[in-house]
N, C-alpha and C. Protein backbone atom coordinates (compact mmCIF):
# COMPACT_ATOMS: atom_id res chain seq x y z
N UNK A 1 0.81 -1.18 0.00
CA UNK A 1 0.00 0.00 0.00
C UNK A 1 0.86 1.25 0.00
N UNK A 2 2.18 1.26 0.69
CA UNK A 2 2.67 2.30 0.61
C UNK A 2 3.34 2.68 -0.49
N UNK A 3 3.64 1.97 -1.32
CA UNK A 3 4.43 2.25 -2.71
C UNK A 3 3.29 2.42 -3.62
N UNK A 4 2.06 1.87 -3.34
CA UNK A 4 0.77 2.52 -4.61
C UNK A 4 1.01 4.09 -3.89
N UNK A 5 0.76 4.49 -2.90
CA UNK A 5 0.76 5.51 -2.65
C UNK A 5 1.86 6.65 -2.89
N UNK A 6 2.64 6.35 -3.07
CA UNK A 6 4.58 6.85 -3.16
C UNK A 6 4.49 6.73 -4.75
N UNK A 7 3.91 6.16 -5.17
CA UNK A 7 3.86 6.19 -6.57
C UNK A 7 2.94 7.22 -7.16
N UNK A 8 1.64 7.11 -6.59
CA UNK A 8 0.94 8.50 -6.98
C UNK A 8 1.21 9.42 -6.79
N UNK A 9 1.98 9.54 -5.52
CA UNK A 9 2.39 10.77 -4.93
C UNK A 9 4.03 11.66 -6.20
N UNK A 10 4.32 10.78 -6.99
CA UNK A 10 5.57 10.73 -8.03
C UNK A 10 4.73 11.30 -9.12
N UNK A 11 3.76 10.40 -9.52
CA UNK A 11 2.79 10.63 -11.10
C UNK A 11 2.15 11.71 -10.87
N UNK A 12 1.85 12.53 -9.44
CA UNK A 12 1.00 13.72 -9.06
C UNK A 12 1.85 14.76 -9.45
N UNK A 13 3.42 14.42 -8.63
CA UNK A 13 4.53 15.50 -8.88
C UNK A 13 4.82 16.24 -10.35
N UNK A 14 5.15 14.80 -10.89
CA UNK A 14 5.62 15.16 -12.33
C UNK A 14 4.78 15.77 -13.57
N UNK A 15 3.46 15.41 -12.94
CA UNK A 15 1.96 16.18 -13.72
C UNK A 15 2.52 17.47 -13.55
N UNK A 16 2.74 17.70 -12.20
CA UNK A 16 2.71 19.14 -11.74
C UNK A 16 3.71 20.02 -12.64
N UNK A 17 4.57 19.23 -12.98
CA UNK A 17 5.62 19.69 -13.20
C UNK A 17 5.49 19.76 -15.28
N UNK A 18 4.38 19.09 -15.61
CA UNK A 18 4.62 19.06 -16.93
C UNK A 18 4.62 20.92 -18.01
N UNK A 19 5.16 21.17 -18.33
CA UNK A 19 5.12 22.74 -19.57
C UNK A 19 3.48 23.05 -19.79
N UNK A 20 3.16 24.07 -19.29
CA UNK A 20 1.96 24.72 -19.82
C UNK A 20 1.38 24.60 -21.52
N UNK A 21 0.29 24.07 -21.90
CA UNK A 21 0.18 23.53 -23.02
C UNK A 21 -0.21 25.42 -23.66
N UNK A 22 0.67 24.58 -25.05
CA UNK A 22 1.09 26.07 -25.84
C UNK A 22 -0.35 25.92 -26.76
N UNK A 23 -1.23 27.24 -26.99
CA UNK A 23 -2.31 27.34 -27.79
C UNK A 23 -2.32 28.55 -29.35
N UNK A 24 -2.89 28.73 -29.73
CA UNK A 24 -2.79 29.44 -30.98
C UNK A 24 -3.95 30.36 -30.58
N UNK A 25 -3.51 32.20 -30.99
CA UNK A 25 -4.15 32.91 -31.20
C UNK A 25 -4.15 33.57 -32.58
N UNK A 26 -4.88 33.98 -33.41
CA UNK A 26 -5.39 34.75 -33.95
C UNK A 26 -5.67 36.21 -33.73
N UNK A 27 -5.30 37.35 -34.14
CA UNK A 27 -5.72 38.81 -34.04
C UNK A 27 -5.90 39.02 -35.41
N UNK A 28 -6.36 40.40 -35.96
CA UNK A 28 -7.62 40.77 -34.88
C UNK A 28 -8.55 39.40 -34.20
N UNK A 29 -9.23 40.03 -33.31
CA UNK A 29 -10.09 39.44 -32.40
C UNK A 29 -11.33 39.66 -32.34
N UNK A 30 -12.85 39.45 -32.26
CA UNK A 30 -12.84 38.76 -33.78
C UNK A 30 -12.68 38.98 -34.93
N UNK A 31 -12.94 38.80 -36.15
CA UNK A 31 -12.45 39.41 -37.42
C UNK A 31 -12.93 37.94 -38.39
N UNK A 32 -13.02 38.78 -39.61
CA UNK A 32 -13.37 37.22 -40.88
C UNK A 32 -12.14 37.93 -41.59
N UNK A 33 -11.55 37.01 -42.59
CA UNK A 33 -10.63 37.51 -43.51
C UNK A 33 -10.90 36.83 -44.41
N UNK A 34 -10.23 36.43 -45.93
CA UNK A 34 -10.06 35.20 -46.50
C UNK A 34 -8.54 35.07 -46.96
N UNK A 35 -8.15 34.03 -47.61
CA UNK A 35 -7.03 33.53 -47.96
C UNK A 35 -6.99 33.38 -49.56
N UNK A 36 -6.15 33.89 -50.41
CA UNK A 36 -6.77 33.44 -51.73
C UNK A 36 -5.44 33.18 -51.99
N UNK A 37 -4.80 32.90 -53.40
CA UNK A 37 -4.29 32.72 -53.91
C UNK A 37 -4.01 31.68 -54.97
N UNK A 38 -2.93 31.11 -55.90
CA UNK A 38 -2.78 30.39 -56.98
C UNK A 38 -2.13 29.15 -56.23
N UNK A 39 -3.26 27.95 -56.33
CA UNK A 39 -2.41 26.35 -55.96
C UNK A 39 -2.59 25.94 -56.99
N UNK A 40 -1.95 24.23 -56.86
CA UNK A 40 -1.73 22.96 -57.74
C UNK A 40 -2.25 22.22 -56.77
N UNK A 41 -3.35 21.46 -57.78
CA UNK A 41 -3.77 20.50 -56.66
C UNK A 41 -3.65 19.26 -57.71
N UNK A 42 -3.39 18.30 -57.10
CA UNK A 42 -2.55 16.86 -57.93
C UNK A 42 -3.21 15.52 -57.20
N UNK A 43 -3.72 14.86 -57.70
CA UNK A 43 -4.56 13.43 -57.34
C UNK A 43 -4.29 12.61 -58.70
N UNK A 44 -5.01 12.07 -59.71
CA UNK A 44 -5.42 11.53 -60.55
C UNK A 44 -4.64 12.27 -61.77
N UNK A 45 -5.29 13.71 -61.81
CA UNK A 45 -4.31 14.74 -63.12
C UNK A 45 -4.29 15.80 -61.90
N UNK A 46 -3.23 16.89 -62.73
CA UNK A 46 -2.50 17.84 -61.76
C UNK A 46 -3.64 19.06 -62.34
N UNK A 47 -3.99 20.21 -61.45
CA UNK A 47 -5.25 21.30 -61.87
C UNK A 47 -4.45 22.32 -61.20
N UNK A 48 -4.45 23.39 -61.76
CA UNK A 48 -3.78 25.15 -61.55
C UNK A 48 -4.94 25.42 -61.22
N UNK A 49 -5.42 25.97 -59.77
CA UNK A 49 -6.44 26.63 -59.25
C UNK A 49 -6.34 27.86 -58.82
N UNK A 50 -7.53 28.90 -58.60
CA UNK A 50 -7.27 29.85 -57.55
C UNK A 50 -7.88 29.33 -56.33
N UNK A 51 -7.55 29.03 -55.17
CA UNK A 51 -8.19 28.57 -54.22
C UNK A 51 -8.58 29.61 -53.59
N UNK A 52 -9.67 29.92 -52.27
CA UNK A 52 -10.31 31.26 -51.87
C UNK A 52 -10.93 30.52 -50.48
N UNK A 53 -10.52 30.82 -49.25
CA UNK A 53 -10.61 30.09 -48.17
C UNK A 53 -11.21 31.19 -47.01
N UNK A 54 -12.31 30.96 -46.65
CA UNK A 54 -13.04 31.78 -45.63
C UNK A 54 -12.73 31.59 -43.95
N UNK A 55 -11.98 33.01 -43.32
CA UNK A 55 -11.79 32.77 -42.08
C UNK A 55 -12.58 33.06 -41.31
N UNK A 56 -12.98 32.44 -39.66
CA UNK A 56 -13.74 33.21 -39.36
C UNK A 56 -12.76 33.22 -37.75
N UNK A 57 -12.46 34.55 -37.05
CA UNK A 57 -12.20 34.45 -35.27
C UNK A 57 -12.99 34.64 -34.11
N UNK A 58 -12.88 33.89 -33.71
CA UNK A 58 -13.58 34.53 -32.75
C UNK A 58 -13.29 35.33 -31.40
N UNK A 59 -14.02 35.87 -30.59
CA UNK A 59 -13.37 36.56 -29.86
C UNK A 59 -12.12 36.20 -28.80
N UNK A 60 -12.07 35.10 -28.68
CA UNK A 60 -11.29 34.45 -27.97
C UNK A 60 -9.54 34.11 -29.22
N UNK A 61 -9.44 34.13 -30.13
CA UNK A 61 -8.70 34.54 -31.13
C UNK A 61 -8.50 33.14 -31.36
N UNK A 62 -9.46 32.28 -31.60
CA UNK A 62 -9.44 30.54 -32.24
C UNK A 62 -9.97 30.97 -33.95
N UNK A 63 -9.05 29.99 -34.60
CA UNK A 63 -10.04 30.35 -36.05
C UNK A 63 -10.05 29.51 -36.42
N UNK A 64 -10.92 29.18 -37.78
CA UNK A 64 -11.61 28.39 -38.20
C UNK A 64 -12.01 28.48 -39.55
N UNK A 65 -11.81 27.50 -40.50
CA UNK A 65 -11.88 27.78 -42.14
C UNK A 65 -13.34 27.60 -42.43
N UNK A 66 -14.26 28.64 -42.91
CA UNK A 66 -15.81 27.91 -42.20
C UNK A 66 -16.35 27.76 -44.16
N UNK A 67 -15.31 27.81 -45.00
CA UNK A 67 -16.20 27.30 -45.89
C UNK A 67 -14.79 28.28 -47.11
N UNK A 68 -14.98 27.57 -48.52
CA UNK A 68 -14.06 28.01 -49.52
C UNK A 68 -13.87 27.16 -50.85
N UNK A 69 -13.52 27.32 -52.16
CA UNK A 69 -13.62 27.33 -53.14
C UNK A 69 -12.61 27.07 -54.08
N UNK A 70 -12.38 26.47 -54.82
CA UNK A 70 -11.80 26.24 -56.29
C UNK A 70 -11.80 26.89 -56.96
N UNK A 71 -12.02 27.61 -58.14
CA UNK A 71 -12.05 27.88 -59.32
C UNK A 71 -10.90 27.78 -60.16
N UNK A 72 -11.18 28.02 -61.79
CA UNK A 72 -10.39 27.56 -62.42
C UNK A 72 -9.25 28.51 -62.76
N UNK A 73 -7.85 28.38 -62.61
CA UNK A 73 -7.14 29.52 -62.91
C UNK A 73 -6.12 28.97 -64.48
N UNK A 74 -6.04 28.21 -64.84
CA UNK A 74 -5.79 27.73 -66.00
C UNK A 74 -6.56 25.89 -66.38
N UNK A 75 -6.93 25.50 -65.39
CA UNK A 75 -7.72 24.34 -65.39
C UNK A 75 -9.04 24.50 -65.01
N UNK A 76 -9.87 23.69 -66.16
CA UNK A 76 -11.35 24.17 -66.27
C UNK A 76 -11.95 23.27 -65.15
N UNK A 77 -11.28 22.39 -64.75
CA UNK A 77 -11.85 21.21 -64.06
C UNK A 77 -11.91 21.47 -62.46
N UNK A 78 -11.04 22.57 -61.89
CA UNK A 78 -10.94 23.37 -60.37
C UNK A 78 -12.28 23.52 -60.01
N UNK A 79 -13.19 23.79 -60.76
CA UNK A 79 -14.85 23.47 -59.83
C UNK A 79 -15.20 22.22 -59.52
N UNK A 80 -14.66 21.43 -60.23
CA UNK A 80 -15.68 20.14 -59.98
C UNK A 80 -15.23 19.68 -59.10
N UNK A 81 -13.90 19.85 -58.08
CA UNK A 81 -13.43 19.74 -56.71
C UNK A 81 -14.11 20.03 -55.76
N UNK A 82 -14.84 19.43 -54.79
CA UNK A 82 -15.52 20.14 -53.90
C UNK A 82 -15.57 20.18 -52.48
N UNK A 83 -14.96 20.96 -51.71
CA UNK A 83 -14.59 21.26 -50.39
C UNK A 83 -15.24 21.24 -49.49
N UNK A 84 -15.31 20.52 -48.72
CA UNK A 84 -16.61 19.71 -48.06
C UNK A 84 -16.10 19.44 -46.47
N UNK A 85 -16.84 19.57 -45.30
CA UNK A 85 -16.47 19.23 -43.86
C UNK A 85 -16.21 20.46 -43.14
N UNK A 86 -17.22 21.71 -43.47
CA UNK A 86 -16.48 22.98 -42.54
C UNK A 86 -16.75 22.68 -41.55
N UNK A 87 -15.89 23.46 -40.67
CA UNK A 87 -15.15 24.26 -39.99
C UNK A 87 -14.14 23.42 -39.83
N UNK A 88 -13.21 23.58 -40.56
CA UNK A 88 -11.86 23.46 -40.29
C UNK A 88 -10.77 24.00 -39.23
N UNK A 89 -10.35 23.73 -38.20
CA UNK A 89 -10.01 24.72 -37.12
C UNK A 89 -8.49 24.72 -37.39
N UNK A 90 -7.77 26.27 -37.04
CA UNK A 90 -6.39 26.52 -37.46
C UNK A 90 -5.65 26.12 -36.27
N UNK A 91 -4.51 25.74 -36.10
CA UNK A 91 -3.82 25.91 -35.27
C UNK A 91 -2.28 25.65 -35.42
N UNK A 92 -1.58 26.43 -34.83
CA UNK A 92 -0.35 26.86 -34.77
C UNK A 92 0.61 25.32 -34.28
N UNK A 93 1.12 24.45 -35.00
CA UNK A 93 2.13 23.84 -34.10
C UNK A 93 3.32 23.37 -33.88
N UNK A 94 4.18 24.85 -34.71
CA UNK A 94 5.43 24.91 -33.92
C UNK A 94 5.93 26.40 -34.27
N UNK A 95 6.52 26.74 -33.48
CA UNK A 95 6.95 28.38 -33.43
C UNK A 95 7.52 29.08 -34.45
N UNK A 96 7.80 30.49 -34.75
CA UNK A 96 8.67 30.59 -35.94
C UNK A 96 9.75 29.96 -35.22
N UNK A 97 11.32 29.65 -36.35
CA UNK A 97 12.18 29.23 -36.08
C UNK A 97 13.13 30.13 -35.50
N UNK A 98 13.90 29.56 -34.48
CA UNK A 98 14.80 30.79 -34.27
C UNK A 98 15.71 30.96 -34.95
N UNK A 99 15.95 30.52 -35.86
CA UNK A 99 17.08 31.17 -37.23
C UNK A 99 16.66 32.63 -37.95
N UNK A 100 15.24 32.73 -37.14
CA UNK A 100 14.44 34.14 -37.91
C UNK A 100 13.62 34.35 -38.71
N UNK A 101 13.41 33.02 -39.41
CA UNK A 101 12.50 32.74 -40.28
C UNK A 101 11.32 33.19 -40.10
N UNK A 102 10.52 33.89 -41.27
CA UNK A 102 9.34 34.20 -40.63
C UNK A 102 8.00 33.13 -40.47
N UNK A 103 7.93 31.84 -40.89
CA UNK A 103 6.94 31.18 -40.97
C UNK A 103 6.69 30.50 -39.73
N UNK A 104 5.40 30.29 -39.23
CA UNK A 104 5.18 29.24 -38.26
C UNK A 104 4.33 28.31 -38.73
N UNK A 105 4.32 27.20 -38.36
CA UNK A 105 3.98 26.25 -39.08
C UNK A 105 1.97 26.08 -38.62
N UNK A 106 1.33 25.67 -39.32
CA UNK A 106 0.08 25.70 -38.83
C UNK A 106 -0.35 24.75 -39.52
N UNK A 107 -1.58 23.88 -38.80
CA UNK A 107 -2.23 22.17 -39.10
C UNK A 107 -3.77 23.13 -39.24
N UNK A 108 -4.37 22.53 -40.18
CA UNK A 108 -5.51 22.98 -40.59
C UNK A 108 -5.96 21.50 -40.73
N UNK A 109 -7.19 21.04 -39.74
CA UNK A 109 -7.79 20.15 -39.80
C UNK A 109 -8.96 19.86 -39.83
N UNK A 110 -9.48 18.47 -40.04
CA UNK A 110 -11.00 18.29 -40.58
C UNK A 110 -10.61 18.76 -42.68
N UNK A 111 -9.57 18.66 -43.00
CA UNK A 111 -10.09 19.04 -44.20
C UNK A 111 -10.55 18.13 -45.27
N UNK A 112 -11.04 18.37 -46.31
CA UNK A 112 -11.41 17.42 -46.75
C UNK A 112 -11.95 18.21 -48.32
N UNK A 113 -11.73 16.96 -49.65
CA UNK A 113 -12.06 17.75 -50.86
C UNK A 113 -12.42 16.60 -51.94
N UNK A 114 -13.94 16.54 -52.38
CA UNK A 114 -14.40 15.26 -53.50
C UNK A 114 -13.48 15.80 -54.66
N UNK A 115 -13.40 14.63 -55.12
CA UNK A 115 -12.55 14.69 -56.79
C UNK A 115 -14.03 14.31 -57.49
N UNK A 116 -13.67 14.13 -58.80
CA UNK A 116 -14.64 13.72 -59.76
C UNK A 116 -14.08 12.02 -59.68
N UNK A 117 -12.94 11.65 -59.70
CA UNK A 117 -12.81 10.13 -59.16
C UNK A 117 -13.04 9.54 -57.83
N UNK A 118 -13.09 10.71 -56.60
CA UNK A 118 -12.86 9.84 -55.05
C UNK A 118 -13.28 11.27 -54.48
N UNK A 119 -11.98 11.46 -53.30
CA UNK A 119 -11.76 12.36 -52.56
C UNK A 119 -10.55 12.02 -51.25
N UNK A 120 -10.11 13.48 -50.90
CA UNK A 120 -9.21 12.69 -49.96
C UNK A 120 -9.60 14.13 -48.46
N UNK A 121 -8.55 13.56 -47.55
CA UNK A 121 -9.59 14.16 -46.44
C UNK A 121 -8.47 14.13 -45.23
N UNK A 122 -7.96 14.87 -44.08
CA UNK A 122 -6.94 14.97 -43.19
C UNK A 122 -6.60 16.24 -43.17
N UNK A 123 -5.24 16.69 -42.59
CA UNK A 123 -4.72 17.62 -42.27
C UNK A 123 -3.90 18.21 -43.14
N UNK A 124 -3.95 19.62 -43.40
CA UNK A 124 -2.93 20.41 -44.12
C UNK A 124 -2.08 21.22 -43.55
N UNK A 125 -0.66 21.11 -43.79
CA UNK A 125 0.20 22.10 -43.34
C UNK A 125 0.48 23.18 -43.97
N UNK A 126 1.21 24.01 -43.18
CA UNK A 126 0.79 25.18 -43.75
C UNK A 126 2.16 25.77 -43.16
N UNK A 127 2.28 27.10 -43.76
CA UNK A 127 3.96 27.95 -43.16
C UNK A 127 2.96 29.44 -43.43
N UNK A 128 2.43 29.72 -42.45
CA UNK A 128 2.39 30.81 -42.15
C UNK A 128 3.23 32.09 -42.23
N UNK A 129 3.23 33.22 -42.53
CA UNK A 129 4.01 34.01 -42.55
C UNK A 129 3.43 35.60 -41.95
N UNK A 130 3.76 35.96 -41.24
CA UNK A 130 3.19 36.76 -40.32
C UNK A 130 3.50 38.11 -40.67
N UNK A 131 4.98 38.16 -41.33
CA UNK A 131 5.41 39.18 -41.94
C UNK A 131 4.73 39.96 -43.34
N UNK A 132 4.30 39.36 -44.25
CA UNK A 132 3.84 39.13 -45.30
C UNK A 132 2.03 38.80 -45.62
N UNK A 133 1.88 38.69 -44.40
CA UNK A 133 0.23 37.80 -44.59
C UNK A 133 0.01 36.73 -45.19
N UNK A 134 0.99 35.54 -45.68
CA UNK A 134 0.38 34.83 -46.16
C UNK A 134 0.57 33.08 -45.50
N UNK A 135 0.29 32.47 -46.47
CA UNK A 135 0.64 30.67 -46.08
C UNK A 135 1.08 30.07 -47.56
N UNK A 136 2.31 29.61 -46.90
CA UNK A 136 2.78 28.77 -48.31
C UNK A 136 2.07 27.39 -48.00
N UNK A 137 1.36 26.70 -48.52
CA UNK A 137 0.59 25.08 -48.26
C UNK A 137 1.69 24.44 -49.10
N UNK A 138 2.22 23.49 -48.46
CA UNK A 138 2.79 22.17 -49.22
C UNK A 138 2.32 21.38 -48.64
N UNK A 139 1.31 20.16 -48.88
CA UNK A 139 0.58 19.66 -48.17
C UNK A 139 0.53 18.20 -48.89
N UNK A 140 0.72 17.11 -48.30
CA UNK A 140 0.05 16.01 -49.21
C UNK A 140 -1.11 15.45 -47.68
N UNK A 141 -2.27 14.99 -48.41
CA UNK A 141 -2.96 14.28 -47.68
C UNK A 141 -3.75 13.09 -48.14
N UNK A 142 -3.50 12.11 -46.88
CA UNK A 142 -4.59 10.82 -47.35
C UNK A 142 -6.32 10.92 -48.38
N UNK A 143 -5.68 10.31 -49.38
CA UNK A 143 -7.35 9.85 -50.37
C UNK A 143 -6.99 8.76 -50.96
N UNK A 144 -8.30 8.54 -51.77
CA UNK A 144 -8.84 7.86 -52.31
C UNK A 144 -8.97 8.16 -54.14
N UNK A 145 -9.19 7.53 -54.87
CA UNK A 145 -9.39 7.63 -56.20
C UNK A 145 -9.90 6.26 -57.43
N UNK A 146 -10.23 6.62 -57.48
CA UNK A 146 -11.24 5.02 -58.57
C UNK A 146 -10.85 4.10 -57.35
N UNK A 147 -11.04 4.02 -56.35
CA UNK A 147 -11.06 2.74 -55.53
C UNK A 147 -9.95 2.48 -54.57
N UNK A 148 -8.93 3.08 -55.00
CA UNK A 148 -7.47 2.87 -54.85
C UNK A 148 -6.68 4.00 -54.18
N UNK A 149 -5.71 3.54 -53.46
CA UNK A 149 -5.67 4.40 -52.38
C UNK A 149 -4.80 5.71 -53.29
N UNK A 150 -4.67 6.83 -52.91
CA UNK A 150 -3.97 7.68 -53.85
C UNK A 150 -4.34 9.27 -53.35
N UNK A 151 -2.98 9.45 -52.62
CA UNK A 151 -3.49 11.22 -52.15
C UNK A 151 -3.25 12.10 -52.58
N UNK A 152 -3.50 13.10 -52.22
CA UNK A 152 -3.84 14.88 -53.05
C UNK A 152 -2.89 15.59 -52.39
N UNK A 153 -2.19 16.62 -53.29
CA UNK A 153 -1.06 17.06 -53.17
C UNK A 153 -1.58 18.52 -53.36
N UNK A 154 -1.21 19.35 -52.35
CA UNK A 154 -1.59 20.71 -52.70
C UNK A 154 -0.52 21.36 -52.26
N UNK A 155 -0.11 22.48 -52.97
CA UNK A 155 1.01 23.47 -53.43
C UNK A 155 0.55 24.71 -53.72
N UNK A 156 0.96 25.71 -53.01
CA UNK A 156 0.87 27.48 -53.67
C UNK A 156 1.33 28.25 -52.19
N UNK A 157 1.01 29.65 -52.54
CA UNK A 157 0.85 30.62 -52.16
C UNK A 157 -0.58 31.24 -51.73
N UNK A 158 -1.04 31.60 -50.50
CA UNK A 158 -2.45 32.07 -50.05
C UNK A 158 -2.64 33.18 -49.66
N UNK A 159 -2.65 34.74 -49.86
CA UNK A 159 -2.45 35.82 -49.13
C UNK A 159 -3.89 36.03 -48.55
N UNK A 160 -3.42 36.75 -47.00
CA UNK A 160 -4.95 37.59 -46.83
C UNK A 160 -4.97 38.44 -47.04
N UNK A 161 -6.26 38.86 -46.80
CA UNK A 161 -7.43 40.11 -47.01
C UNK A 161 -7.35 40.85 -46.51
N UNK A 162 -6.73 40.75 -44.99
CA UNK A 162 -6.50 41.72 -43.79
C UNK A 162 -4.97 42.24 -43.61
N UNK A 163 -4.67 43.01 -44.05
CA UNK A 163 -3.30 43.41 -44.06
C UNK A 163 -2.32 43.17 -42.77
N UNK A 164 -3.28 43.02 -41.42
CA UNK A 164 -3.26 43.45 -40.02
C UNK A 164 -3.79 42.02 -38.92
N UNK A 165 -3.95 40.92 -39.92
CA UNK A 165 -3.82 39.74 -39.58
C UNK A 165 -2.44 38.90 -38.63
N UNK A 166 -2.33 38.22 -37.62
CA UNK A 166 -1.34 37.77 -36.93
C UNK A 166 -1.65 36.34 -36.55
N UNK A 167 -0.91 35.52 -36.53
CA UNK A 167 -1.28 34.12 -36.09
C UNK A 167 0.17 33.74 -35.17
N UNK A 168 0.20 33.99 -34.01
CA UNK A 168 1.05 33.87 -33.17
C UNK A 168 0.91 31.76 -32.23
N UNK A 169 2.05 31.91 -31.64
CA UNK A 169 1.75 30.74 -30.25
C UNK A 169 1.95 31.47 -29.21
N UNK A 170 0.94 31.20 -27.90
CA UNK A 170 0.94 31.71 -26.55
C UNK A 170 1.98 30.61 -26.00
């Protein structure tokens, strides 16, 4: 009995002792913005899109992709993609680098996008840039396609809307 106890009394300590969990804010507070810019999105055949991604914050500075779009920027076929599963929630998870770099890295999840063969669906990374307003996406994520397993590759540049946009870690 005394070592169950000496033992909790260890697993209690070291709780105590674990790093304050790091969260992601957003400013402004609240605020909508969007994200637009020129990707490649690659599954089955490769499509030049403008992608156009709706933010929304809330007052607490959490955000959330609550809905966004394809169209065609040299490929006619960027509509028939369809972006499906909002609210996508942003979050920050790992700091800029201390070499100075301006990007921090950010997981955009719940995402998800039908092809005209399948669809594929998971998390996108992202390099934020705080300096600049934007997100470079290099992203591959788990899908599907005629049956067979086969994921979607997305690539570009995304600027916002809000000149005055920040996506920090607390």
């Amino acid at each position: 009995m005394k070592r169950i106890i000496a033992s909790l009394a260890a697993i209690a300590m070291m709780a105590g002792a674990a790093p304050a969990f790091a969260g992601t804010i957003v400013t402004p507070s609240p605020s909508t913005f969007t994200l637009t810019g020129a990707v490649t999105v690659s599954q089955s055949v490769t499509l030049n899109c403008m992608l156009t991604l709706n933010v929304a914050v809330d007052a607490a500075g959490n955000a959330n992709i609550t809905g966004g779009s394809l169209a065609p920027n040299s490929s006619a076929l960027c509509s028939s993609v369809i972006l499906a599963n909002f609210n996508w929630p942003i979050s920050a998870t790992a700091p800029t680098s201390p070499s100075g770099a301006a990007a921090t890295q950010l997981s955009i999840a719940n995402f998800r996008a039908n092809t005209l063969t399948g669809n594929c669906a998971g998390t996108l990374v992202v390099a934020w840039d705080n300096t600049n307003k934007e997100a470079t996406v290099n992203s591959t994520v788990p899908g599907t396609s005629l049956g067979a397993s086969k994921a979607c590759v997305i690539a570009g540049k995304l600027k916002s809307s809000n000149p005055s946009v920040s996506i920090n870690i607390t």
